[in-house]
N, C-alpha and C. Protein backbone atom coordinates (compact mmCIF):
# COMPACT_ATOMS: atom_id res chain seq x y z
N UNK A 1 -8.84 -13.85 24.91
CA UNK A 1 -8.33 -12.77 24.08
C UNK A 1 -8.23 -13.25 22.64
N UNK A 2 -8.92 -12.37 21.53
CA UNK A 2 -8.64 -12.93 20.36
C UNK A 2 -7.44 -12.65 19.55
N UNK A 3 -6.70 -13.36 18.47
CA UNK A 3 -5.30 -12.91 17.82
C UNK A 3 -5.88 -12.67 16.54
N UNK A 4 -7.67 -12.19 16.42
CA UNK A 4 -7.89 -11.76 15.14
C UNK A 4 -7.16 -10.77 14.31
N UNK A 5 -6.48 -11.18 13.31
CA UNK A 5 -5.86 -10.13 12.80
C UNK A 5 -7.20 -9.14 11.98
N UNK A 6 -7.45 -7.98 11.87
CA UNK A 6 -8.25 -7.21 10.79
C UNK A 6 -7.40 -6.47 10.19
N UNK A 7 -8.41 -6.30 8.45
CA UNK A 7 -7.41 -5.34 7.84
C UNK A 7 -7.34 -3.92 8.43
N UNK A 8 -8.38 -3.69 9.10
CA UNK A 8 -8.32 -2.49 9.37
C UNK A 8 -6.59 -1.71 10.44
N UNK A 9 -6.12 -3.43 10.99
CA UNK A 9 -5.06 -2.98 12.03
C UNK A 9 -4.10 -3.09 10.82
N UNK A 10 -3.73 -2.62 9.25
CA UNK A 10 -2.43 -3.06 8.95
C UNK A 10 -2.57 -1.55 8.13
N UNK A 11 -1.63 -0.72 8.31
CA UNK A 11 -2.08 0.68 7.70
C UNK A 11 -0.54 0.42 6.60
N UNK A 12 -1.81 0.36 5.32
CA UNK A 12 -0.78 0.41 3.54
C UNK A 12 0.14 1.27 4.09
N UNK A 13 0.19 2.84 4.56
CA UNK A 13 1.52 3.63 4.32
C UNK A 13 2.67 3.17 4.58
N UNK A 14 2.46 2.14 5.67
CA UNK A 14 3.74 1.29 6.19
C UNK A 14 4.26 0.07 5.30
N UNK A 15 3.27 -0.15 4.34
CA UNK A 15 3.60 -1.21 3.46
C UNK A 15 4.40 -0.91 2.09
N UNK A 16 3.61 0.81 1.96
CA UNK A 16 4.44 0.78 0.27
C UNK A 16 5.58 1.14 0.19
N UNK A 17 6.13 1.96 1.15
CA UNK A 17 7.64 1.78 0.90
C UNK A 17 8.49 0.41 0.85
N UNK A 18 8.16 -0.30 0.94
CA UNK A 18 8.57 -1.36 1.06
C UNK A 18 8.72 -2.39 -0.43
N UNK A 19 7.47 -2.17 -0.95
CA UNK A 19 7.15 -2.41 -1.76
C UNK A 19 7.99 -1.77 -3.21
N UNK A 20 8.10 -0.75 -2.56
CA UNK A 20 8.93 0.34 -4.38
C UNK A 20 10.28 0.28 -3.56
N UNK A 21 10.88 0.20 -2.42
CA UNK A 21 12.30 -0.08 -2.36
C UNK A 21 12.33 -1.51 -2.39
N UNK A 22 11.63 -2.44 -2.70
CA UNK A 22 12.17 -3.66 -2.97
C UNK A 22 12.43 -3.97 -4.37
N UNK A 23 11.56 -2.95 -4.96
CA UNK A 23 11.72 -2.98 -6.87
C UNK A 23 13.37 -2.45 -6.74
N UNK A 24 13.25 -1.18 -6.13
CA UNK A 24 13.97 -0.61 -6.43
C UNK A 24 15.61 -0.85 -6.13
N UNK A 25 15.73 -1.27 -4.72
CA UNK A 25 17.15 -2.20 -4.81
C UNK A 25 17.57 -3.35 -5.68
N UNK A 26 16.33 -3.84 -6.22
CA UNK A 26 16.63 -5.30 -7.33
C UNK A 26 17.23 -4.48 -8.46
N UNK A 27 16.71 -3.80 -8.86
CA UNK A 27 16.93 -3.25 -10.15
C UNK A 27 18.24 -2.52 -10.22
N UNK A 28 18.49 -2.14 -9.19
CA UNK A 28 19.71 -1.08 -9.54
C UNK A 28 20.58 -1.92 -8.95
N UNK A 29 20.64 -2.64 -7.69
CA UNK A 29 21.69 -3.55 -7.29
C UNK A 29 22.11 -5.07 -7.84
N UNK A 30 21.13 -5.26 -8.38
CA UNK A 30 21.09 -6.72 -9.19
C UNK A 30 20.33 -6.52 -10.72
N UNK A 31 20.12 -5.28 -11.26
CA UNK A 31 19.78 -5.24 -12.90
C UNK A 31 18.13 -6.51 -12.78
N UNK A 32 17.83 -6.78 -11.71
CA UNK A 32 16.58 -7.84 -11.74
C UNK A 32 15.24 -7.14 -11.35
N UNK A 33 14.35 -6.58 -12.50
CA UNK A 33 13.13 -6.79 -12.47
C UNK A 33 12.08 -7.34 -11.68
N UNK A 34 11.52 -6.41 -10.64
CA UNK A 34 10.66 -7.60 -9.26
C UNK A 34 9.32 -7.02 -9.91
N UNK A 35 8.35 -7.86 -9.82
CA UNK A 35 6.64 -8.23 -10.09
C UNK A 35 7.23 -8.36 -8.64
N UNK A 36 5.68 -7.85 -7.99
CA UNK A 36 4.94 -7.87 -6.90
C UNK A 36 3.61 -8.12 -6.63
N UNK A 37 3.14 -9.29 -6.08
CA UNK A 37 2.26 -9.99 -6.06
C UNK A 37 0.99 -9.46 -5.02
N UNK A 38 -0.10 -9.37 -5.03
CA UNK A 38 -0.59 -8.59 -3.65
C UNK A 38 -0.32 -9.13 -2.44
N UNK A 39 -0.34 -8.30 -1.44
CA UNK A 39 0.23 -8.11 -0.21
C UNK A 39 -0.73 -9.10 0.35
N UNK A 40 -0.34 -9.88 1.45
CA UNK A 40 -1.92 -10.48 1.98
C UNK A 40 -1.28 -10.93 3.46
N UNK A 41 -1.73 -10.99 4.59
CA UNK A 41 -1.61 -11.11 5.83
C UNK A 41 -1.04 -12.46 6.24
N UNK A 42 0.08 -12.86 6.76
CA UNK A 42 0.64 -14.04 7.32
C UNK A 42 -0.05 -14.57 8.39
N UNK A 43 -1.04 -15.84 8.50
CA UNK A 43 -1.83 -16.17 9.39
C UNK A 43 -1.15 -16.77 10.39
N UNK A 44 -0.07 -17.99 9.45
CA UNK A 44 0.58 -18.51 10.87
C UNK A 44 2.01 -19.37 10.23
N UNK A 45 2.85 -18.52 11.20
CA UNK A 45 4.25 -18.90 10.97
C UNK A 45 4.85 -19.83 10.69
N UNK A 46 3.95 -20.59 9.80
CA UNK A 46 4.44 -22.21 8.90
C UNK A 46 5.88 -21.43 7.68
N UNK A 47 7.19 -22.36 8.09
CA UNK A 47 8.24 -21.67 7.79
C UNK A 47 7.98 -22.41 5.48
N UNK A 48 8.24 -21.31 5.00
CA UNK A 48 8.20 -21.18 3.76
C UNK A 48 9.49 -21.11 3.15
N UNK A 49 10.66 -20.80 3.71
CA UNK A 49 11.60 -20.52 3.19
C UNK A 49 13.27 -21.06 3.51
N UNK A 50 14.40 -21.16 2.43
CA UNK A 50 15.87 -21.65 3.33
C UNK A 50 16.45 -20.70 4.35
N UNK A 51 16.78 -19.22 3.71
CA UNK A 51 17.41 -18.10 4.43
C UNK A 51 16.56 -17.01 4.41
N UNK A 52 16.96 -16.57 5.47
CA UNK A 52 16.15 -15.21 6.05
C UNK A 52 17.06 -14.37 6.77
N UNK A 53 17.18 -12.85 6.26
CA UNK A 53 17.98 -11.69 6.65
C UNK A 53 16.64 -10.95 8.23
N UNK A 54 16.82 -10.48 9.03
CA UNK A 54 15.63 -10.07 10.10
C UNK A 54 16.42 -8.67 9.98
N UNK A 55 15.68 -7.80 10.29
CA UNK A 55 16.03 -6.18 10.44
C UNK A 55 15.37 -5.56 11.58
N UNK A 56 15.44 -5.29 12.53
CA UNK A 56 14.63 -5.00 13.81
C UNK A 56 14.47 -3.29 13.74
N UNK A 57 13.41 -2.54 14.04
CA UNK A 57 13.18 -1.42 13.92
C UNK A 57 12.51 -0.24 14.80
N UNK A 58 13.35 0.37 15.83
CA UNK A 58 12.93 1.04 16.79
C UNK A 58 12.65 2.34 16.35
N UNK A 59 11.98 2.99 17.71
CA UNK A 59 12.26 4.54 17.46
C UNK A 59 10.25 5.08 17.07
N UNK A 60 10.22 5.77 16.16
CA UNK A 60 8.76 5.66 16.18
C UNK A 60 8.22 4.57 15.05
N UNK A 61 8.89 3.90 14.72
CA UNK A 61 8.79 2.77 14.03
C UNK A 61 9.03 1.38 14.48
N UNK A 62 8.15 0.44 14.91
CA UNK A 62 8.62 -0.59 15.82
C UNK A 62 8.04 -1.93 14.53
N UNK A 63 8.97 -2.64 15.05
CA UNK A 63 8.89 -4.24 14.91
C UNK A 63 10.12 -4.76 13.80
N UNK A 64 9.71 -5.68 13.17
CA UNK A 64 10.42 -6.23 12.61
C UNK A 64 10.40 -6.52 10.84
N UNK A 65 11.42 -6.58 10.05
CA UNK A 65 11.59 -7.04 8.53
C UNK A 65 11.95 -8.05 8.45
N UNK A 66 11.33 -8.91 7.55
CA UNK A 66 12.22 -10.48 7.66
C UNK A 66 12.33 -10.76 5.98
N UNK A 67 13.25 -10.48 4.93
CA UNK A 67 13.08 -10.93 3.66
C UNK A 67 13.78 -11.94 3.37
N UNK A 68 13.08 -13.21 3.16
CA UNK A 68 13.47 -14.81 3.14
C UNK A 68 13.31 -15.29 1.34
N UNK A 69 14.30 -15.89 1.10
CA UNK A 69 14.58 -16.70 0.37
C UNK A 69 14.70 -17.95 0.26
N UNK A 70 14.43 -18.96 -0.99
CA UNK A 70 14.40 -20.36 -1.46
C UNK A 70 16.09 -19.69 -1.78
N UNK A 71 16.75 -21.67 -1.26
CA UNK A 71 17.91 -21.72 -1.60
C UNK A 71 18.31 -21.04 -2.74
N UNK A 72 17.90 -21.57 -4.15
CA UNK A 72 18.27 -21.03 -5.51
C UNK A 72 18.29 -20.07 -5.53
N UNK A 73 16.81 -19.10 -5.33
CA UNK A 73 17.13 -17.76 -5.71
C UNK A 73 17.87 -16.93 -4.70
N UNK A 74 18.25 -17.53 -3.65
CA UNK A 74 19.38 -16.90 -2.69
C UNK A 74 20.53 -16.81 -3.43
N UNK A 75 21.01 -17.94 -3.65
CA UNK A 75 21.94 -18.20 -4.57
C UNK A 75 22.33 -17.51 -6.24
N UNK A 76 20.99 -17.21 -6.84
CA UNK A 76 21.06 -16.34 -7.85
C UNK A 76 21.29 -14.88 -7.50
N UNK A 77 20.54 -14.64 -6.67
CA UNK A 77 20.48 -13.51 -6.14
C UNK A 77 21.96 -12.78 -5.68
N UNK A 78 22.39 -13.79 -4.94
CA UNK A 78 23.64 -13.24 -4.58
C UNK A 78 24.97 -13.49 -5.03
N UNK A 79 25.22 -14.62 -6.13
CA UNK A 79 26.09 -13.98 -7.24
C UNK A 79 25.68 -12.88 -8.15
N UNK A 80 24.67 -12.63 -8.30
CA UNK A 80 24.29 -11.25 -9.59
C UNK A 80 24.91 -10.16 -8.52
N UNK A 81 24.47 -9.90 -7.11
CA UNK A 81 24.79 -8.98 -6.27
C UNK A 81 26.48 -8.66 -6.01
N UNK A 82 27.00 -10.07 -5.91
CA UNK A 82 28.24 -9.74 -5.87
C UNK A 82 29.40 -10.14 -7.24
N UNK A 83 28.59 -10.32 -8.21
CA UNK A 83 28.97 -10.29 -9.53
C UNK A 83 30.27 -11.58 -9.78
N UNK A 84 30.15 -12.22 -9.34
CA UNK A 84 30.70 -13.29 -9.02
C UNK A 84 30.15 -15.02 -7.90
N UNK A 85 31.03 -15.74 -8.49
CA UNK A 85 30.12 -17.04 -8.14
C UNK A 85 30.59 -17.05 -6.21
N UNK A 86 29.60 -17.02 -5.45
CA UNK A 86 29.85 -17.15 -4.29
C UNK A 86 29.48 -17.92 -3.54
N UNK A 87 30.29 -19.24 -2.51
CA UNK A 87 29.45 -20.16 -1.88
C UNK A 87 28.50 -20.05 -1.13
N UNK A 88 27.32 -20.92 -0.97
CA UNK A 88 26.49 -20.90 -0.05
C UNK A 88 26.45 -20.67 1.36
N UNK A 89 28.04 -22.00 1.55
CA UNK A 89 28.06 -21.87 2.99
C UNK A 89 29.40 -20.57 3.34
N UNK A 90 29.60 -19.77 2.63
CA UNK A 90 30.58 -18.76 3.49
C UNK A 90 30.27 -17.48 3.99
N UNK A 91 30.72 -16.88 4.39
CA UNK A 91 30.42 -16.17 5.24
C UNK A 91 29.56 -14.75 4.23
N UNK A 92 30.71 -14.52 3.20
CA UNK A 92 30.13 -13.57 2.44
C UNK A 92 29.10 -13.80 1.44
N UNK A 93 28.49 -15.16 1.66
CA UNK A 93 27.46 -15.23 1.50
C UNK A 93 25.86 -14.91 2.18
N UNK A 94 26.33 -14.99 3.51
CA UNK A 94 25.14 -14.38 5.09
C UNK A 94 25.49 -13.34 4.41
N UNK A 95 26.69 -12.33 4.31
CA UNK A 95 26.75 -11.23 4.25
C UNK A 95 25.60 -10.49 3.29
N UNK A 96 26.08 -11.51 2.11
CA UNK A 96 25.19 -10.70 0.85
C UNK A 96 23.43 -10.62 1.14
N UNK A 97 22.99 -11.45 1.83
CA UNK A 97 21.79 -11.44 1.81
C UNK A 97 21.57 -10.47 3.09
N UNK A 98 22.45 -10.13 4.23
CA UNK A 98 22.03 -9.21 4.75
C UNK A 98 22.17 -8.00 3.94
N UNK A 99 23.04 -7.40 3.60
CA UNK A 99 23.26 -6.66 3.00
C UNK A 99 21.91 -6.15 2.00
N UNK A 100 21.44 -6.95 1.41
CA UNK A 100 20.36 -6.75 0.56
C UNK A 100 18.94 -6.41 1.23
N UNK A 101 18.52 -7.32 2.14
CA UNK A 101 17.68 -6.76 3.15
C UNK A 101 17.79 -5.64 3.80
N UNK A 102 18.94 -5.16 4.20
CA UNK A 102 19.49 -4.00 5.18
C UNK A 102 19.39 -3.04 3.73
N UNK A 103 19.58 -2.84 2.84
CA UNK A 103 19.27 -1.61 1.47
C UNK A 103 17.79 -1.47 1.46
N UNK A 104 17.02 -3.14 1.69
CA UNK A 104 15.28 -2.87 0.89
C UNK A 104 15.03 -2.10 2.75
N UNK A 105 15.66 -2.57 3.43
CA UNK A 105 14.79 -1.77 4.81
C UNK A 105 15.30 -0.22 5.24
N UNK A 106 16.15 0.17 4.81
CA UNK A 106 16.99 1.24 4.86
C UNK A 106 16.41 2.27 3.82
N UNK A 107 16.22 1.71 2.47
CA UNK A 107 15.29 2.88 1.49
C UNK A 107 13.75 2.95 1.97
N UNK A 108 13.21 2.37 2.72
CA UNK A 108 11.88 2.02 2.98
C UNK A 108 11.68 2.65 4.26
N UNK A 109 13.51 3.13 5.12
CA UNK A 109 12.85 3.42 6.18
C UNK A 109 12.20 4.85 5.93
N UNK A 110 12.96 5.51 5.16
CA UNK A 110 13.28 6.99 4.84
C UNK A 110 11.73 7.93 4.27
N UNK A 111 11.27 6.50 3.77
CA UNK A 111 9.52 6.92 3.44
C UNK A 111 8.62 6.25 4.65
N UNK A 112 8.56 6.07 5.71
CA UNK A 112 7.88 5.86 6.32
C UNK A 112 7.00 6.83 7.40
N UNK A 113 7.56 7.81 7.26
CA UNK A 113 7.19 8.98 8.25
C UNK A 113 6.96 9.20 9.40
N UNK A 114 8.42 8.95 10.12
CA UNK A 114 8.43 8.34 11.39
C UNK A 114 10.34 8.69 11.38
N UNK A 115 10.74 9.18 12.68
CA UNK A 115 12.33 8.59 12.93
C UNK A 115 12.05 7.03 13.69
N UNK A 116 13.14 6.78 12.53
CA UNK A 116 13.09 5.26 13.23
C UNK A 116 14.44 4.69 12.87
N UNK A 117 15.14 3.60 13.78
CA UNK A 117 16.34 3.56 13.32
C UNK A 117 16.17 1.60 12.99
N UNK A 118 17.62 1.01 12.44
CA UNK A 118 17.05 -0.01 11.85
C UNK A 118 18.49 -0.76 12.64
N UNK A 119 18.30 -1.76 12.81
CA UNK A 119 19.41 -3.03 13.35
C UNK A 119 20.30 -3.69 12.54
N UNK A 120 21.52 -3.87 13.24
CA UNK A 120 22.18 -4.30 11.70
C UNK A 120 21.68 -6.22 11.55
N UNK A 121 21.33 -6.38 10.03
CA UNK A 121 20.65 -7.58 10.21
C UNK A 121 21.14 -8.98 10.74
N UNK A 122 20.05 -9.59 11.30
CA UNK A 122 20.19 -11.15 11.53
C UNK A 122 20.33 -12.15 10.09
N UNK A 123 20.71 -12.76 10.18
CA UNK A 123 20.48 -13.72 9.04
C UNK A 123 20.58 -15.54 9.58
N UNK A 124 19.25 -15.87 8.84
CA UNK A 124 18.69 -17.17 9.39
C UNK A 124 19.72 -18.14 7.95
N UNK A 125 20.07 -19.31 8.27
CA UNK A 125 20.13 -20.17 7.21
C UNK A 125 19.77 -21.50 7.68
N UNK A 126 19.04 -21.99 7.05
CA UNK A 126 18.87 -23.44 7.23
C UNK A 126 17.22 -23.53 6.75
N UNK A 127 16.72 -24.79 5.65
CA UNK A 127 15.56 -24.82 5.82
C UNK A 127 14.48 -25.09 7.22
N UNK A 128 13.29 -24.91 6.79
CA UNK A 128 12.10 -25.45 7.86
C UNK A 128 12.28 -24.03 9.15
N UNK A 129 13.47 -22.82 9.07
CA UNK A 129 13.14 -22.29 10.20
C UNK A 129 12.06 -21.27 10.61
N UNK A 130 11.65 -20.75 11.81
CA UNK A 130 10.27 -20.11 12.28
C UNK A 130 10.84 -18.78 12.60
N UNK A 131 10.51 -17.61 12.13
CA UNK A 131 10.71 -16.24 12.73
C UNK A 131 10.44 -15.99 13.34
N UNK A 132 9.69 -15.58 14.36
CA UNK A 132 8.82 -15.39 15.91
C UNK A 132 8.98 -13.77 15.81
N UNK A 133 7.91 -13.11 15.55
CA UNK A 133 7.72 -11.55 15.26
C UNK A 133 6.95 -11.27 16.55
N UNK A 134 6.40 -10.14 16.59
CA UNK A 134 5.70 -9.40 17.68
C UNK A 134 4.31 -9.43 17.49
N UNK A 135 3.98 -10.51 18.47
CA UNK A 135 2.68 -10.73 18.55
C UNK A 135 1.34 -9.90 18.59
N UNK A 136 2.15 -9.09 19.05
CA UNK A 136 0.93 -7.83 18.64
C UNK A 136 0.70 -6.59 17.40
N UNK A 137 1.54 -7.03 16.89
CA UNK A 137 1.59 -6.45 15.15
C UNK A 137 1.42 -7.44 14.27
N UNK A 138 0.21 -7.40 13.28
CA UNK A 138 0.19 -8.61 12.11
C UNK A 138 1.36 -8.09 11.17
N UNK A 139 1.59 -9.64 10.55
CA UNK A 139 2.64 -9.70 9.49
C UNK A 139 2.22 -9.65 8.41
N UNK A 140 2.26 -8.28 7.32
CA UNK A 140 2.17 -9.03 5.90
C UNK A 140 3.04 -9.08 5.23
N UNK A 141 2.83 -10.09 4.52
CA UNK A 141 3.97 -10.56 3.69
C UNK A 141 3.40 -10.20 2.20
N UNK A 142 4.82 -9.30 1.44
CA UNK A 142 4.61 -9.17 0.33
C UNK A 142 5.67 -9.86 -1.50
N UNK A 143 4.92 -10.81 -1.40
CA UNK A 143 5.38 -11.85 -2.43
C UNK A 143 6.18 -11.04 -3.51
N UNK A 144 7.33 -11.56 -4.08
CA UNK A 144 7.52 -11.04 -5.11
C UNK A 144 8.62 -11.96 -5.86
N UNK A 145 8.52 -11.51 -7.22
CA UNK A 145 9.09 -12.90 -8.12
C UNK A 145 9.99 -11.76 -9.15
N UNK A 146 11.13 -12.32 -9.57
CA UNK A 146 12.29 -11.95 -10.64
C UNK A 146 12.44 -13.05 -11.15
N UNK A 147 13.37 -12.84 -12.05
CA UNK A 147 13.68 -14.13 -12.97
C UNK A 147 14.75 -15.04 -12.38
N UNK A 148 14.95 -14.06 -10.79
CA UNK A 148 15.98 -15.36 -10.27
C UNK A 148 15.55 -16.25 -9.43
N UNK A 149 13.79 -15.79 -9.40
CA UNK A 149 13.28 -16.70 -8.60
C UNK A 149 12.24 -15.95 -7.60
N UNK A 150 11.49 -16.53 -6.93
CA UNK A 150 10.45 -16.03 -5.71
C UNK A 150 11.09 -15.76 -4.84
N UNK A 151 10.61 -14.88 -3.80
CA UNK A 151 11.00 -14.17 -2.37
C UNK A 151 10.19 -13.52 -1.62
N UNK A 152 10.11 -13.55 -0.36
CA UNK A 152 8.92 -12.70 0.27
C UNK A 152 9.47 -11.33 1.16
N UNK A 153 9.13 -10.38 1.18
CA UNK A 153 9.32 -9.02 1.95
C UNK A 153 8.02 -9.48 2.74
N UNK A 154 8.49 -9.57 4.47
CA UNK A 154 7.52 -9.43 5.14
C UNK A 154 7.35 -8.62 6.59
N UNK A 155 6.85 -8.14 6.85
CA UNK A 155 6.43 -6.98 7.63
C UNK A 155 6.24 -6.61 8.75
N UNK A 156 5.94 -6.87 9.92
CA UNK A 156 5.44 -6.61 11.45
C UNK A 156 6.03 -5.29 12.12
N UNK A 157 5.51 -4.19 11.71
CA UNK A 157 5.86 -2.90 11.87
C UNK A 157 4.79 -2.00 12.45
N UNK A 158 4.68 -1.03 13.22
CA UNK A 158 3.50 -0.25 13.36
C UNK A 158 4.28 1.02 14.05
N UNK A 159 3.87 2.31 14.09
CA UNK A 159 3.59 3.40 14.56
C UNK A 159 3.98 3.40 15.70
N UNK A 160 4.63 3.96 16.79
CA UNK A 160 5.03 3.66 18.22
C UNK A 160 4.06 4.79 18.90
């Protein structure tokens, strides 16, 4: 059996909401400006990142959101969010980064054209870790950079 991913299996409509609610929660929830880099297909789950928020998504919308962060810009990210200096290791720190994931997947669900409902998020911390998505939906991951730093919105979603 092959695990060829083609572009033909990754349908954009499911991608751009994603894409303009990720501008769009930076900007209004953190005043931060996101560039978005092109979208391009995750070949293989070599871990890139410290923390990762997961958003699971049923209904006629299946799979999974995973938007992962480098320590720093976690860290930038989520004092601008909670407008104050907040530790790494506490709790309302997981919080903030779910929280932020759960807004970019929540405005994104609403354009997808589909009922679909969304999970309240996981959140990964620790470097070197592996997400394990649904093997039968490719992942793309869509890069994007602010001035507080790089981050990836990434994807494994399809049509039920």
């Amino acid at each position: 059996m092959s695990t060829t991913v083609t572009k033909a299996q990754i349908d954009a409509r499911l991608i751009m909401p994603f894409v303009n609610s990720t501008r769009n929660v930076l900007q209004t929830m953190l005043g931060l400006a996101t560039t978005i880099d092109r979208p391009r297909i995750k070949s293989v789950p070599a871990p890139e990142y410290d923390y990762s928020a997961i958003i699971g998504f049923s209904g006629q919308i299946v799979g999974v959101v995973v938007v992962s962060f480098r320590r720093e810009t976690a860290i930038k990210m989520v004092n601008a969010f909670a407008g104050d200096e907040v530790e790494p290791d506490s709790s309302d720190f997981s919080d903030a980064i779910g929280e932020l994931a759960n807004m970019i997947a929540g405005a994104a669900k609403k354009d997808l054209g589909g009922v679909a409902s969304i999970s309240v998020p996981t959140v990964i911390l620790g470097k070197g870790h592996i997400v394990a998505r649904p093997s039968d939906i490719p992942c793309m991951v869509i890069p994007c950079k602010t001035e507080a730093g790089e981050f990836a919105v990434e994807i494994s979603i399809k049509q039920a």
